[in-house]
Protein backbone atom coordinates (compact mmCIF):
# COMPACT_ATOMS: atom_id res chain seq x y z
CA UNK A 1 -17.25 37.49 -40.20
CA UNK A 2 -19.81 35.64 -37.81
CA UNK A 3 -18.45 32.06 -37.26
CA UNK A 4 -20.51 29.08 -38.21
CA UNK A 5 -22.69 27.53 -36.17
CA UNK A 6 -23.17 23.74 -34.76
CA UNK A 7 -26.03 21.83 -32.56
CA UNK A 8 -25.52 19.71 -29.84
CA UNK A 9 -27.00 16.49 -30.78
CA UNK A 10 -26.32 13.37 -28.04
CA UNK A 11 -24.31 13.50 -24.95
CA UNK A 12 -23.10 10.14 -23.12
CA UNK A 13 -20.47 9.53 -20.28
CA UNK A 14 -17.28 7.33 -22.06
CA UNK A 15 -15.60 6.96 -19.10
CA UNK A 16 -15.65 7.72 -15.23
CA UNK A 17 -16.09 11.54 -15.40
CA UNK A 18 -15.19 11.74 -18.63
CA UNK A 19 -18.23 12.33 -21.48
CA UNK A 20 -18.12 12.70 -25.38
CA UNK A 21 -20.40 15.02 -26.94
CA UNK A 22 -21.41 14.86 -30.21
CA UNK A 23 -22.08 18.03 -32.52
CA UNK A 24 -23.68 18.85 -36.11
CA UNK A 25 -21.02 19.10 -38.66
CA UNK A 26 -21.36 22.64 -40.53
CA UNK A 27 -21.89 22.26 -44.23
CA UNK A 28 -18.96 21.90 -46.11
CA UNK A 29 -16.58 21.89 -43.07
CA UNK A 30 -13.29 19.92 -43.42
CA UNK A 31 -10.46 19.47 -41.09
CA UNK A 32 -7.53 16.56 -40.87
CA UNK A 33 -7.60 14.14 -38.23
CA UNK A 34 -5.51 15.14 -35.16
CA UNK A 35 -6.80 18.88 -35.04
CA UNK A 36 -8.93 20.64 -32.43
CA UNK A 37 -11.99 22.90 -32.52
CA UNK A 38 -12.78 25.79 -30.34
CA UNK A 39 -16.38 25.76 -29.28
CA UNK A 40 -18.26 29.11 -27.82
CA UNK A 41 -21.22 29.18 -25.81
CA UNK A 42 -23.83 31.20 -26.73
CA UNK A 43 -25.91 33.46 -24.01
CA UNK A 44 -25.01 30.48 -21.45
CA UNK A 45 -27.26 30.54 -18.29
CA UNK A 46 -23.56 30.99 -16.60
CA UNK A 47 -20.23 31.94 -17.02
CA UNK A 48 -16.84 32.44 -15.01
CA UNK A 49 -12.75 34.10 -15.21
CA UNK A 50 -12.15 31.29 -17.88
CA UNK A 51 -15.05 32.47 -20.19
CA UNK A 52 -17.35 30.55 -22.85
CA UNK A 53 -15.06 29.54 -25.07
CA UNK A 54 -12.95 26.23 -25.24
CA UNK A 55 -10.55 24.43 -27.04
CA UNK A 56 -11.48 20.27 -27.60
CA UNK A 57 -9.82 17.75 -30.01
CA UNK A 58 -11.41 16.70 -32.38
CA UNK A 59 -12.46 13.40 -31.66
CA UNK A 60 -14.22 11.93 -34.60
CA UNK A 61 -13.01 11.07 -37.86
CA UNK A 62 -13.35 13.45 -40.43
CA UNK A 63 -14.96 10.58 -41.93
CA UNK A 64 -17.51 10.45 -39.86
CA UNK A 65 -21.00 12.71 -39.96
CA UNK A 66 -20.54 14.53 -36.99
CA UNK A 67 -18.39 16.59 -34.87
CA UNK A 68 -17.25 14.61 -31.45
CA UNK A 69 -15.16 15.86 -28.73
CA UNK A 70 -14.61 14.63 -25.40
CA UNK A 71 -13.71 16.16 -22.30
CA UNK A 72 -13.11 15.32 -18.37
CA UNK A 73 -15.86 17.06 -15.96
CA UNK A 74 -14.06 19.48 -14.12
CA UNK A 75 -15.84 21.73 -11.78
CA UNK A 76 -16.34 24.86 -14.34
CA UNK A 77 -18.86 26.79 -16.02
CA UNK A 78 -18.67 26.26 -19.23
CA UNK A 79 -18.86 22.24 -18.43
CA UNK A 80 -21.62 22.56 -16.24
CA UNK A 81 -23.55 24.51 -19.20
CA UNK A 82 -22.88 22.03 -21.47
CA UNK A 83 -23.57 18.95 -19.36
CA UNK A 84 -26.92 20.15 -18.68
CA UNK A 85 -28.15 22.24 -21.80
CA UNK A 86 -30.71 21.01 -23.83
CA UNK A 87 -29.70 18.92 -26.91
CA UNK A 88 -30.25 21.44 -30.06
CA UNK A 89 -28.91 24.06 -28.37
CA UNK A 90 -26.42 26.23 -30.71
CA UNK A 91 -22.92 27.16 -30.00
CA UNK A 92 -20.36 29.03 -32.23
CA UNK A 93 -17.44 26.66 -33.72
CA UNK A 94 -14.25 28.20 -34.81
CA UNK A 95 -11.61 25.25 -36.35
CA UNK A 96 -9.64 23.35 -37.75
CA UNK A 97 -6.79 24.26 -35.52
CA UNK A 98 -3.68 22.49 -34.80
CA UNK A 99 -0.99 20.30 -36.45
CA UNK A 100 -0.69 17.41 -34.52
CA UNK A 101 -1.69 15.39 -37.41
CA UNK A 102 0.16 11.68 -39.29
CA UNK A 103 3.21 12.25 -41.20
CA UNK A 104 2.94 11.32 -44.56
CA UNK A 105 5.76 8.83 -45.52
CA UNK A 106 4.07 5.90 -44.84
CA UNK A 107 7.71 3.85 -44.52
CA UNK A 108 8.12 5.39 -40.62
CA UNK A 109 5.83 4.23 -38.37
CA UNK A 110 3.80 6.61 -36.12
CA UNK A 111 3.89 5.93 -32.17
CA UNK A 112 1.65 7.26 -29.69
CA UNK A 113 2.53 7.65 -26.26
CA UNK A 114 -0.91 8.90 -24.48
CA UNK A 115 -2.44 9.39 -21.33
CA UNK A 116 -6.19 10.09 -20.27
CA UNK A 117 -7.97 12.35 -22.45
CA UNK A 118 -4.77 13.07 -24.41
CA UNK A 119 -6.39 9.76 -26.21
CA UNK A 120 -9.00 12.19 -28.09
CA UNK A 121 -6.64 13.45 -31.00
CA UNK A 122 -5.55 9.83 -31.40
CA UNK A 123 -8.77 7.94 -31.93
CA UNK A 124 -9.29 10.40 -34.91
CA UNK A 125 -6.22 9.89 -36.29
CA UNK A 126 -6.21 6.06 -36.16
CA UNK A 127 -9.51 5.89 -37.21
CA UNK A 128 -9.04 7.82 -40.31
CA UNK A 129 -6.14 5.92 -41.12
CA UNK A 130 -7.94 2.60 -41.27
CA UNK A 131 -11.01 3.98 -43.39
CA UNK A 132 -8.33 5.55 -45.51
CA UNK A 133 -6.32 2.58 -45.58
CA UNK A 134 -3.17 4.62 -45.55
CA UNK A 135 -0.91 1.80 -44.65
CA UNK A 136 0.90 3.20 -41.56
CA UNK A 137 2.02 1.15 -39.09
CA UNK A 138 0.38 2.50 -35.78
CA UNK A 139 1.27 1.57 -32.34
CA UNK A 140 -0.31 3.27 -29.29
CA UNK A 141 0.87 3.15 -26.01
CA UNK A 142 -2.05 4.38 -23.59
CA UNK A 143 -1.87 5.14 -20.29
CA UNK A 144 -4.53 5.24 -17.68
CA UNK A 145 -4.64 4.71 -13.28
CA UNK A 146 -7.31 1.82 -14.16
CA UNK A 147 -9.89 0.95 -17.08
CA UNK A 148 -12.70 2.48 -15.83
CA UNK A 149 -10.97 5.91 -16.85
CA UNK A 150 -9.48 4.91 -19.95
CA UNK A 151 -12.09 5.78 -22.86
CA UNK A 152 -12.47 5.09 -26.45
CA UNK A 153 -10.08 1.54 -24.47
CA UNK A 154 -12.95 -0.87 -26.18
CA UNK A 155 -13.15 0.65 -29.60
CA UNK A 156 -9.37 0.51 -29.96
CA UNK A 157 -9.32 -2.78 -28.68
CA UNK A 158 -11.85 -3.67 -31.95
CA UNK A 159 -9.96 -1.91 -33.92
CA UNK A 160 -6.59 -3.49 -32.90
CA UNK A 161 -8.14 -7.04 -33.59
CA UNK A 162 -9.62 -6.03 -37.30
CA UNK A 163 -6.57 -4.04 -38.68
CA UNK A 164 -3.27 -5.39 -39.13
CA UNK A 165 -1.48 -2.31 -39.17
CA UNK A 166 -2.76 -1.24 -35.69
CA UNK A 167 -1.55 -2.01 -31.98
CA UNK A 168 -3.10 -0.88 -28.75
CA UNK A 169 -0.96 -1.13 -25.67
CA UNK A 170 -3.19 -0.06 -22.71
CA UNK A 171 -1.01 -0.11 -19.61
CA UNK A 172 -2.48 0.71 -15.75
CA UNK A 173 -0.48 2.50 -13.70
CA UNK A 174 -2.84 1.49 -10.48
CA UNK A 175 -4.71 -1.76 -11.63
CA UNK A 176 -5.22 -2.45 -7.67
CA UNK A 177 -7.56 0.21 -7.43
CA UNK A 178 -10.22 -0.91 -10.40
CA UNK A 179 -13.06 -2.91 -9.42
CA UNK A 180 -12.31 -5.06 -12.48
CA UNK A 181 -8.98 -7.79 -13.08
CA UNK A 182 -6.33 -6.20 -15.18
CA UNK A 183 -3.64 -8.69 -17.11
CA UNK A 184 -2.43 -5.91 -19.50
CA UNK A 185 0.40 -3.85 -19.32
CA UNK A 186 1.04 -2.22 -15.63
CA UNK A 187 3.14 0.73 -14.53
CA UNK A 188 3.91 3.95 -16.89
CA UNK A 189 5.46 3.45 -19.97
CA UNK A 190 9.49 3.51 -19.95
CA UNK A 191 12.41 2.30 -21.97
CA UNK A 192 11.97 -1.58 -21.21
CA UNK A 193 8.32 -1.29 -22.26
CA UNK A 194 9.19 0.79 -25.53
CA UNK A 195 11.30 -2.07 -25.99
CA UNK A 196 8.77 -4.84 -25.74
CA UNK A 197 7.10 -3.00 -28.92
CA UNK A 198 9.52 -1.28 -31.21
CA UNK A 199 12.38 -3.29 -32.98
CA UNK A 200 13.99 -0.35 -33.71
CA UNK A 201 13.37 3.40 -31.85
CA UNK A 202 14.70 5.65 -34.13
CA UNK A 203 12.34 3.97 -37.14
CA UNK A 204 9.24 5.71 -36.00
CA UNK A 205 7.28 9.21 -35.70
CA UNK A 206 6.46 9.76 -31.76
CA UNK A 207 3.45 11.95 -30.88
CA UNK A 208 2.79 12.62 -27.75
CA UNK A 209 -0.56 14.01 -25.95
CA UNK A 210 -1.55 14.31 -22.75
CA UNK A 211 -1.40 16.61 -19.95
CA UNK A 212 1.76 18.55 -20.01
CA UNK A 213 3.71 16.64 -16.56
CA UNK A 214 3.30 13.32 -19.07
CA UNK A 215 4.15 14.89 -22.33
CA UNK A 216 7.44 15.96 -20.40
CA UNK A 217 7.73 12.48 -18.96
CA UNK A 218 7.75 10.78 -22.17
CA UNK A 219 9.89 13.39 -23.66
CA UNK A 220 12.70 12.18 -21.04
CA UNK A 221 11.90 8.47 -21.64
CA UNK A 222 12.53 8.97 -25.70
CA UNK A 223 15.53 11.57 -25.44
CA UNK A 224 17.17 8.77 -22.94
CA UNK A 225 16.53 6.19 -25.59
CA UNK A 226 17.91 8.09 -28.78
CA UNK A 227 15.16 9.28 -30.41
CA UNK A 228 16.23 12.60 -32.16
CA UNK A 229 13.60 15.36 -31.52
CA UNK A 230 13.05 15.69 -35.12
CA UNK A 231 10.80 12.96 -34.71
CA UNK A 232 8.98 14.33 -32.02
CA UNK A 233 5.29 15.98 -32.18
CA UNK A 234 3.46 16.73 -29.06
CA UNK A 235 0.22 18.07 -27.98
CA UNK A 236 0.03 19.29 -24.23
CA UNK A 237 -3.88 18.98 -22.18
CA UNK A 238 -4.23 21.78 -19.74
CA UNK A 239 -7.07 22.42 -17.72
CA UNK A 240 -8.97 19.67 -19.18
């Protein structure tokens, strides 16, 4: 069976080297915030060993009328194809996939431990949470070098200021490098800061995203706290 189809509609760089993309949402497609799509290019003007087909988070909301996903700009084909095609071009989309997605028991609270563009499953999720009005508790800890890299960091900031229920904790690991002040959070995120933002660690859901030398990090950092790895869901970035 031929897999549906979706437009490129609007392009924009989030971040230093870092755009979102936004897409036409097929008719009647449905998918739970937290999953990923895998987009194919159709007859693109190039192609290389890693082929015309990638896998990308699903950034938006289900909520929300279209299809987002966003993406560092490596050096490849397929990103070079779609940073330059024209908008209204058609690729193939095969999704939902995935199952990094918010418990249900609303009692545990979830906590994100993120880096880079491991943030794209999580804006989704927190999103639909707050139109949903779900009533988790949701605490993200997100880690960038400096805010210049660090997208979706003013939307969660909003969001952080209108819902109760939601805490951003951007942290820098090299805030002397920005051209901009930084009087957040500093350094990568380990037991004392944990502490700073969870009474009690064994009380939440951890999910952690990111590429796959910081989902291992993090892993350490909560198995050297206590937390059992029952309550652990992860999603590894590679080749992003």
């Amino acid at each position: 069976m031929a897999l549906p189809r979706t437009r490129l509609l609007e392009r924009n760089e989030i971040a230093d080297d870092t755009m979102v993309f936004s897409f036409e949402k097929p008719p009647g497609f449905e998918y739970t915030a937290g999953q990923f799509a895998d987009y194919t290019l159709l007859d693109p003007a190039e192609i290389d060993a890693e082929g015309a087909t990638r896998g990308f988070s699903l950034t938006s909301a289900p909520y929300e009328p279209h299809l987002m996903a966003a993406t560092r700009l490596r050096d490849t084909a397929f990103k070079r194809v779609l940073k330059t095609m024209p908008l209204g071009t058609e690729l193939a989309l095969d999704a939902p996939y995935g199952s990094f997605t918010l418990h249900h028991n609303v009692g545990r609270p979830a906590v994100f431990l993120t880096g880079g563009i491991g943030i794209t499953p999580v804006r989704s999720i927190a999103l639909q949470a707050a139109h949903d009005r779900t009533g988790h508790k949701i605490i993200v800890l997100y880690s960038n070098k400096r805010p210049e890299e660090a997208a979706f960091l003013a939307e969660l900031r909003r969001l952080g200021e209108t819902e109760e229920n939601f805490t951003l904790v951007p942290t820098m690991t090299r805030p002397e490098t920005s051209e901009h002040s930084w009087d957040g959070e500093t350094g990568h995120v380990d037991k004392a800061m944990l502490s700073r933002y969870i009474d009690d660690v064994a009380a939440p859901i951890y999910y952690l995203s990111g590429p796959a030398t910081m989902v291992t990090a993090m892993r350490t950092v909560l198995n050297d706290v206590g937390v059992d790895a029952d309550d652990l869901r992860t999603e590894e970035f590679t080749g992003y």
